[in-house]
C-alpha atoms as a PDB file:
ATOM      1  CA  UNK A   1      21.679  59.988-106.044  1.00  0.00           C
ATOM      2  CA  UNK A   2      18.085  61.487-105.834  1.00  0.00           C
ATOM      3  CA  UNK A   3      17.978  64.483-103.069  1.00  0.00           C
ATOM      4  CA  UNK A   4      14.993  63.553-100.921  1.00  0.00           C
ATOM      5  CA  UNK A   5      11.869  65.171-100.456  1.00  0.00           C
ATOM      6  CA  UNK A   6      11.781  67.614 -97.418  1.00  0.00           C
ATOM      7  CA  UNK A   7       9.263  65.414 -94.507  1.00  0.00           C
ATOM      8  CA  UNK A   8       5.584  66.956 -94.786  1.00  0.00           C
ATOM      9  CA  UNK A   9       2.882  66.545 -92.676  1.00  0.00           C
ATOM     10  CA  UNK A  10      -0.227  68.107 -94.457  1.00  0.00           C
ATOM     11  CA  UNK A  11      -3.660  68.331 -93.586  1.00  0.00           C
ATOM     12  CA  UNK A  12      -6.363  69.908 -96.469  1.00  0.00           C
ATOM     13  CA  UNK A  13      -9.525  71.114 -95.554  1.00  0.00           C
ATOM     14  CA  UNK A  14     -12.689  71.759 -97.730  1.00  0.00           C
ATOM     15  CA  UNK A  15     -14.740  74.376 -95.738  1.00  0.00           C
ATOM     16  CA  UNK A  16     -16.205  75.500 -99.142  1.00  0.00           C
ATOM     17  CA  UNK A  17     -16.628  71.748-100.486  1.00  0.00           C
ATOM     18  CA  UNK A  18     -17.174  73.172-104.343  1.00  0.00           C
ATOM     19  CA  UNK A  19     -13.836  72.054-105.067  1.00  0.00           C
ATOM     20  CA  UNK A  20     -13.252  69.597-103.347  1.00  0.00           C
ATOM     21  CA  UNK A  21     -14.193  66.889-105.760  1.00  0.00           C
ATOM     22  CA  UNK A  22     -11.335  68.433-108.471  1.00  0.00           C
ATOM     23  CA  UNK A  23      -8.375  68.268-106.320  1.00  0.00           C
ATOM     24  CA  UNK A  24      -7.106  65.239-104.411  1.00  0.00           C
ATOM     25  CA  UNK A  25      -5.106  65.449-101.417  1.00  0.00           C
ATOM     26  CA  UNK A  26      -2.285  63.331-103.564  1.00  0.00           C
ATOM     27  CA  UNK A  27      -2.225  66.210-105.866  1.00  0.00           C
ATOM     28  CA  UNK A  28      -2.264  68.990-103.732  1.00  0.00           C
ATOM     29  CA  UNK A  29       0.548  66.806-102.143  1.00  0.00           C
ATOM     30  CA  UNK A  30       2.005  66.696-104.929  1.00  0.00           C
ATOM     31  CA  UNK A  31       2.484  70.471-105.646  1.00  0.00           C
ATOM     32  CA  UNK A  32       3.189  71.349-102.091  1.00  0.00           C
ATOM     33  CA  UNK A  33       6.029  69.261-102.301  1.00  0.00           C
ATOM     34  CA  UNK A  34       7.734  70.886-105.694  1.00  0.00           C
ATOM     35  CA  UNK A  35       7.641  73.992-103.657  1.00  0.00           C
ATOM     36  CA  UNK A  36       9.034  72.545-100.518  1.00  0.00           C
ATOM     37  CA  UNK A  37      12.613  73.288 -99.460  1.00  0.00           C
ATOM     38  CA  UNK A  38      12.457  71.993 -95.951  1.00  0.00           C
ATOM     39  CA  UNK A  39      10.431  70.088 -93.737  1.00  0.00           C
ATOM     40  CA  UNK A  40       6.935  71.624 -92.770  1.00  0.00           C
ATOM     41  CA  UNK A  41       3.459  70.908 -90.916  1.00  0.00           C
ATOM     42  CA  UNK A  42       0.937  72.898 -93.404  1.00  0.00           C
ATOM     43  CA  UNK A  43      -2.608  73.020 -93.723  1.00  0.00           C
ATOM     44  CA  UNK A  44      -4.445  74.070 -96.696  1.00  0.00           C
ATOM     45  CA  UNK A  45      -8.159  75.137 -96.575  1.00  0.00           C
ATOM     46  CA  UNK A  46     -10.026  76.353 -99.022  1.00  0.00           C
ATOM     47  CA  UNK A  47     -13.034  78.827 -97.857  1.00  0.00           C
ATOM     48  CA  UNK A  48     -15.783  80.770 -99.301  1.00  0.00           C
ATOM     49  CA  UNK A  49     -16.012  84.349-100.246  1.00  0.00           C
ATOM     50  CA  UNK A  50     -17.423  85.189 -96.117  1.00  0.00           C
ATOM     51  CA  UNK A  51     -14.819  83.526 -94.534  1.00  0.00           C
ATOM     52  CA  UNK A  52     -12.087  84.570 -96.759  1.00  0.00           C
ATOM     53  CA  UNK A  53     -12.638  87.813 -96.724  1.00  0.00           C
ATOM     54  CA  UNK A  54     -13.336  87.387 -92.567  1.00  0.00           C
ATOM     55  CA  UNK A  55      -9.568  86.771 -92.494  1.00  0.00           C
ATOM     56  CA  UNK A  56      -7.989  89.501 -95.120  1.00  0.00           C
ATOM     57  CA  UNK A  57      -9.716  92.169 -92.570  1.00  0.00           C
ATOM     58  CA  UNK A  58      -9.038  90.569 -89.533  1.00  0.00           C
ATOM     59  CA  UNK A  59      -5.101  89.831 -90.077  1.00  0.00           C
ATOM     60  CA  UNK A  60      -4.460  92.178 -92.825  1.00  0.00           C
ATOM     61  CA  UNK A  61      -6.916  95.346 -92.313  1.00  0.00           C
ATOM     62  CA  UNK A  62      -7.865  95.007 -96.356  1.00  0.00           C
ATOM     63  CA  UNK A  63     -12.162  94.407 -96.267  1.00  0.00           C
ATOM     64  CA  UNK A  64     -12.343  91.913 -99.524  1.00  0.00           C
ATOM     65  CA  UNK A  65     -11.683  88.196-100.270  1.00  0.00           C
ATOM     66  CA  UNK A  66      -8.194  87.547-101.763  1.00  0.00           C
ATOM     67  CA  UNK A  67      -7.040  84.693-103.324  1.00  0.00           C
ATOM     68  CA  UNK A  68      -4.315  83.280-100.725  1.00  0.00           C
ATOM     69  CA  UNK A  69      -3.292  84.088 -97.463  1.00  0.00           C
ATOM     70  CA  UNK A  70      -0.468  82.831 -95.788  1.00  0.00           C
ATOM     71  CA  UNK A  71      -0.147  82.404 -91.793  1.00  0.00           C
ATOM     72  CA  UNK A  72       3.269  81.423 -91.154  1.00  0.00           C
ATOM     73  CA  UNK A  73       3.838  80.619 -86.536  1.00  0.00           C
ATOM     74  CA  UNK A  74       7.392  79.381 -87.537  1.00  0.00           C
ATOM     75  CA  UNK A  75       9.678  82.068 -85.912  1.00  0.00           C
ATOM     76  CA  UNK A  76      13.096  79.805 -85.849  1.00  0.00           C
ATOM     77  CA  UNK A  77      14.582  79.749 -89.376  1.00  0.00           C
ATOM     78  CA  UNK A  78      16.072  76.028 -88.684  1.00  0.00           C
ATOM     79  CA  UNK A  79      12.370  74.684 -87.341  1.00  0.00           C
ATOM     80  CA  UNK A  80       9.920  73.177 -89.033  1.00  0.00           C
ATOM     81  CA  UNK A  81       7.711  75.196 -91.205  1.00  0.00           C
ATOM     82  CA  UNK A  82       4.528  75.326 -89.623  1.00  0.00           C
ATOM     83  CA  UNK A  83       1.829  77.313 -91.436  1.00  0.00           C
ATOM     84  CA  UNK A  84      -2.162  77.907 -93.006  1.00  0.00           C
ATOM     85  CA  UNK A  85      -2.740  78.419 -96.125  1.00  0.00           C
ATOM     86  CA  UNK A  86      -5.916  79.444 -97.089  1.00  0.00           C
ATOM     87  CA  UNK A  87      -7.064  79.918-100.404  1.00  0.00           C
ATOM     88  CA  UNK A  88     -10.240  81.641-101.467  1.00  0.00           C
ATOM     89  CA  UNK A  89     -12.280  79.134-103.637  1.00  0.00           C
ATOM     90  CA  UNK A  90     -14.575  82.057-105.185  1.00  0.00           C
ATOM     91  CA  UNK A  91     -11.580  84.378-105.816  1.00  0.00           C
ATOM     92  CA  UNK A  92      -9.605  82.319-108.077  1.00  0.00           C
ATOM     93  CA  UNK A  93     -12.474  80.912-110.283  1.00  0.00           C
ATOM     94  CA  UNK A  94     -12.812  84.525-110.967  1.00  0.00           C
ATOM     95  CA  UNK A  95      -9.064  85.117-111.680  1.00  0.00           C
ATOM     96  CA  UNK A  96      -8.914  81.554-113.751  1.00  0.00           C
ATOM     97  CA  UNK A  97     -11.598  83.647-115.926  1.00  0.00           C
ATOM     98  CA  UNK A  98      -9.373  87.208-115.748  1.00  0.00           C
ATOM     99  CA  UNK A  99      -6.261  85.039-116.859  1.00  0.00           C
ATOM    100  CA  UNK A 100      -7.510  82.647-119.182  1.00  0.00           C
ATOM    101  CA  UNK A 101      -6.067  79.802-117.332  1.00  0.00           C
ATOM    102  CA  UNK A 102      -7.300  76.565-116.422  1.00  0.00           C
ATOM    103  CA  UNK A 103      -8.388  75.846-112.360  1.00  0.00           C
ATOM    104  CA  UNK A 104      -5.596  73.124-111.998  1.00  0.00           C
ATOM    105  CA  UNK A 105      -2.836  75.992-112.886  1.00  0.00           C
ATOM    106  CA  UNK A 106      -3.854  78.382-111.344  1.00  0.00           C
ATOM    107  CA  UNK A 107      -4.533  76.443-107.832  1.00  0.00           C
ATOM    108  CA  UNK A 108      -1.085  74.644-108.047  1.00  0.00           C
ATOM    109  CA  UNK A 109       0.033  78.235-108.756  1.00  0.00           C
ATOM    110  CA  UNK A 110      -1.389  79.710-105.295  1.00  0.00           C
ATOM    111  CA  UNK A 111      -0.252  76.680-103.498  1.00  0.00           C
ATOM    112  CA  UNK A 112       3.140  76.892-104.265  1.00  0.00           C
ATOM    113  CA  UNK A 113       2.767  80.693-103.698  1.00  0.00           C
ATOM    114  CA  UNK A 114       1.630  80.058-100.094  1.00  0.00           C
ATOM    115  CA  UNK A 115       4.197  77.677 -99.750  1.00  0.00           C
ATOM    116  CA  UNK A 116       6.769  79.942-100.875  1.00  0.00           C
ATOM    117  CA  UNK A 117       5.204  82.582 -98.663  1.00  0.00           C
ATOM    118  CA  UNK A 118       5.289  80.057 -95.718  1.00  0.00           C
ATOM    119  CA  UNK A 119       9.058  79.499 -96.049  1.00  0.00           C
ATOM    120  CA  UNK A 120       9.542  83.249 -95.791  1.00  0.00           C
ATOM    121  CA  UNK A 121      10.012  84.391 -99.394  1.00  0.00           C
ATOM    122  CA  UNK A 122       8.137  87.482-100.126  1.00  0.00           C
ATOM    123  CA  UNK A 123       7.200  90.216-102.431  1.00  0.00           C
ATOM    124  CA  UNK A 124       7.621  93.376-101.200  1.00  0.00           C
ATOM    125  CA  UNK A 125       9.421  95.359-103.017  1.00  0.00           C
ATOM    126  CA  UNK A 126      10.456  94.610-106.689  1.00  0.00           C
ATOM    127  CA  UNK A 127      13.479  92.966-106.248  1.00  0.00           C
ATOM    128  CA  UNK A 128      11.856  90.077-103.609  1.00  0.00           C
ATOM    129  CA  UNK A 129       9.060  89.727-106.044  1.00  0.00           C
ATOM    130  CA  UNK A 130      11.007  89.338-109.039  1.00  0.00           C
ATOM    131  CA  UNK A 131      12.750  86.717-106.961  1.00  0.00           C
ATOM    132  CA  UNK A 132       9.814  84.732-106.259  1.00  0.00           C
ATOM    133  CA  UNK A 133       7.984  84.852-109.432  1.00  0.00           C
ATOM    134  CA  UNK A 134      10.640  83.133-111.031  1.00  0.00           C
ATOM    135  CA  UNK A 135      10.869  80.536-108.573  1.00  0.00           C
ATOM    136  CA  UNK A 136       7.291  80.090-109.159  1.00  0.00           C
ATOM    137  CA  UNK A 137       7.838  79.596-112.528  1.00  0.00           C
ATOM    138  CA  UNK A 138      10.374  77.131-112.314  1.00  0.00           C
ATOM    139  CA  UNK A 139       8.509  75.121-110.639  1.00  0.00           C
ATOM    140  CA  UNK A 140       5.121  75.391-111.913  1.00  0.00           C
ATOM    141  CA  UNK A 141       7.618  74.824-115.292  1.00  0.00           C
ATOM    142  CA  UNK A 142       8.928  71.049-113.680  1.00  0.00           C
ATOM    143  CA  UNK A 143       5.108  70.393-113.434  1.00  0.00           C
ATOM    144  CA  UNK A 144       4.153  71.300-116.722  1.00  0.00           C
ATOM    145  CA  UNK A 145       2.478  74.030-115.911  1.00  0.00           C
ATOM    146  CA  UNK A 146       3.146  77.557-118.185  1.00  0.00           C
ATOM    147  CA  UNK A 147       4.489  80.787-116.250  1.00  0.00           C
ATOM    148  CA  UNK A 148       1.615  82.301-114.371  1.00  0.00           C
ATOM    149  CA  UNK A 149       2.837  85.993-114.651  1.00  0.00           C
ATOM    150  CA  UNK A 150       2.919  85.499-118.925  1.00  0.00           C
ATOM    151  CA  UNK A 151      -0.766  86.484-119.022  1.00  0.00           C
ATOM    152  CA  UNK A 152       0.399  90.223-117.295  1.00  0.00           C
ATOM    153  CA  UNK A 153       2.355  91.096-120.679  1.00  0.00           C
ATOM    154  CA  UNK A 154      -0.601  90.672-122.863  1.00  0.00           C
END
């Protein structure tokens, strides 16, 4: 018997439209899913350099655009994930460039970072981040996708 898919209620948002032409909601879906381990109510948004980098200083105290932040309000480890996931449109063209990757990787990468993030897996010290890098991996590796953190070692 198939295990079934954690229940997701999404909403995506295109602020910065310049993507949102590339990626359907069925494929952002899609990849939210793979990453899911329990039932959530997320919201991915995709923003401009401004607004991005509006939120890293306002939440984080760091003045630049990054390329995902997370904002988990799910206290209750048995509750539904509930969570934002914003990810920086002009930040990870550039790091699609830095990596030689394509745009499809690397976005499914950061969602299923933020998603990861959202269901309280971290990377703070080297053991957590170790941890979630190969979950990553995994299951960027079920979609086809090649491990993100290969282009580090070059």
């Amino acid at each position: 018997m198939i295990p079934s898919k954690p229940p997701l209620a999404l909403c995506v948002q295109f602020p910065d439209p310049r993507l949102e032409s590339r990626f359907s909601e069925a494929q952002l879906r899609h990849w939210v899913g793979a990453a899911l381990f329990a039932p959530a109510e997320l919201t991915l948004r995709f923003v401009a350099t401004e607004e991005g980098r509006m939120l890293n200083r306002e939440y984080r105290g760091k003045d630049y655009p990054t390329n995902v932040l997370t904002f988990c309000y799910t206290e209750d480890a048995d509750a539904t994930t509930q969570a934002d996931i914003v990810l920086c449109t002009d930040v990870l063209k550039s790091e699609v460039l830095e990596q030689e990757t394509t745009l499809e990787a690397h976005v499914a990468h950061l969602v299923i970072h933020g998603v990861l993030h959202a269901q309280g897996y971290d990377h703070e010290d080297d053991d957590e981040a170790a941890e979630m890098e190969q979950i990553e991996a995994d299951i960027l590796g079920t979609l086809g996708f090649a491990d993100p953190y290969a282009w580090e070692q070059k």
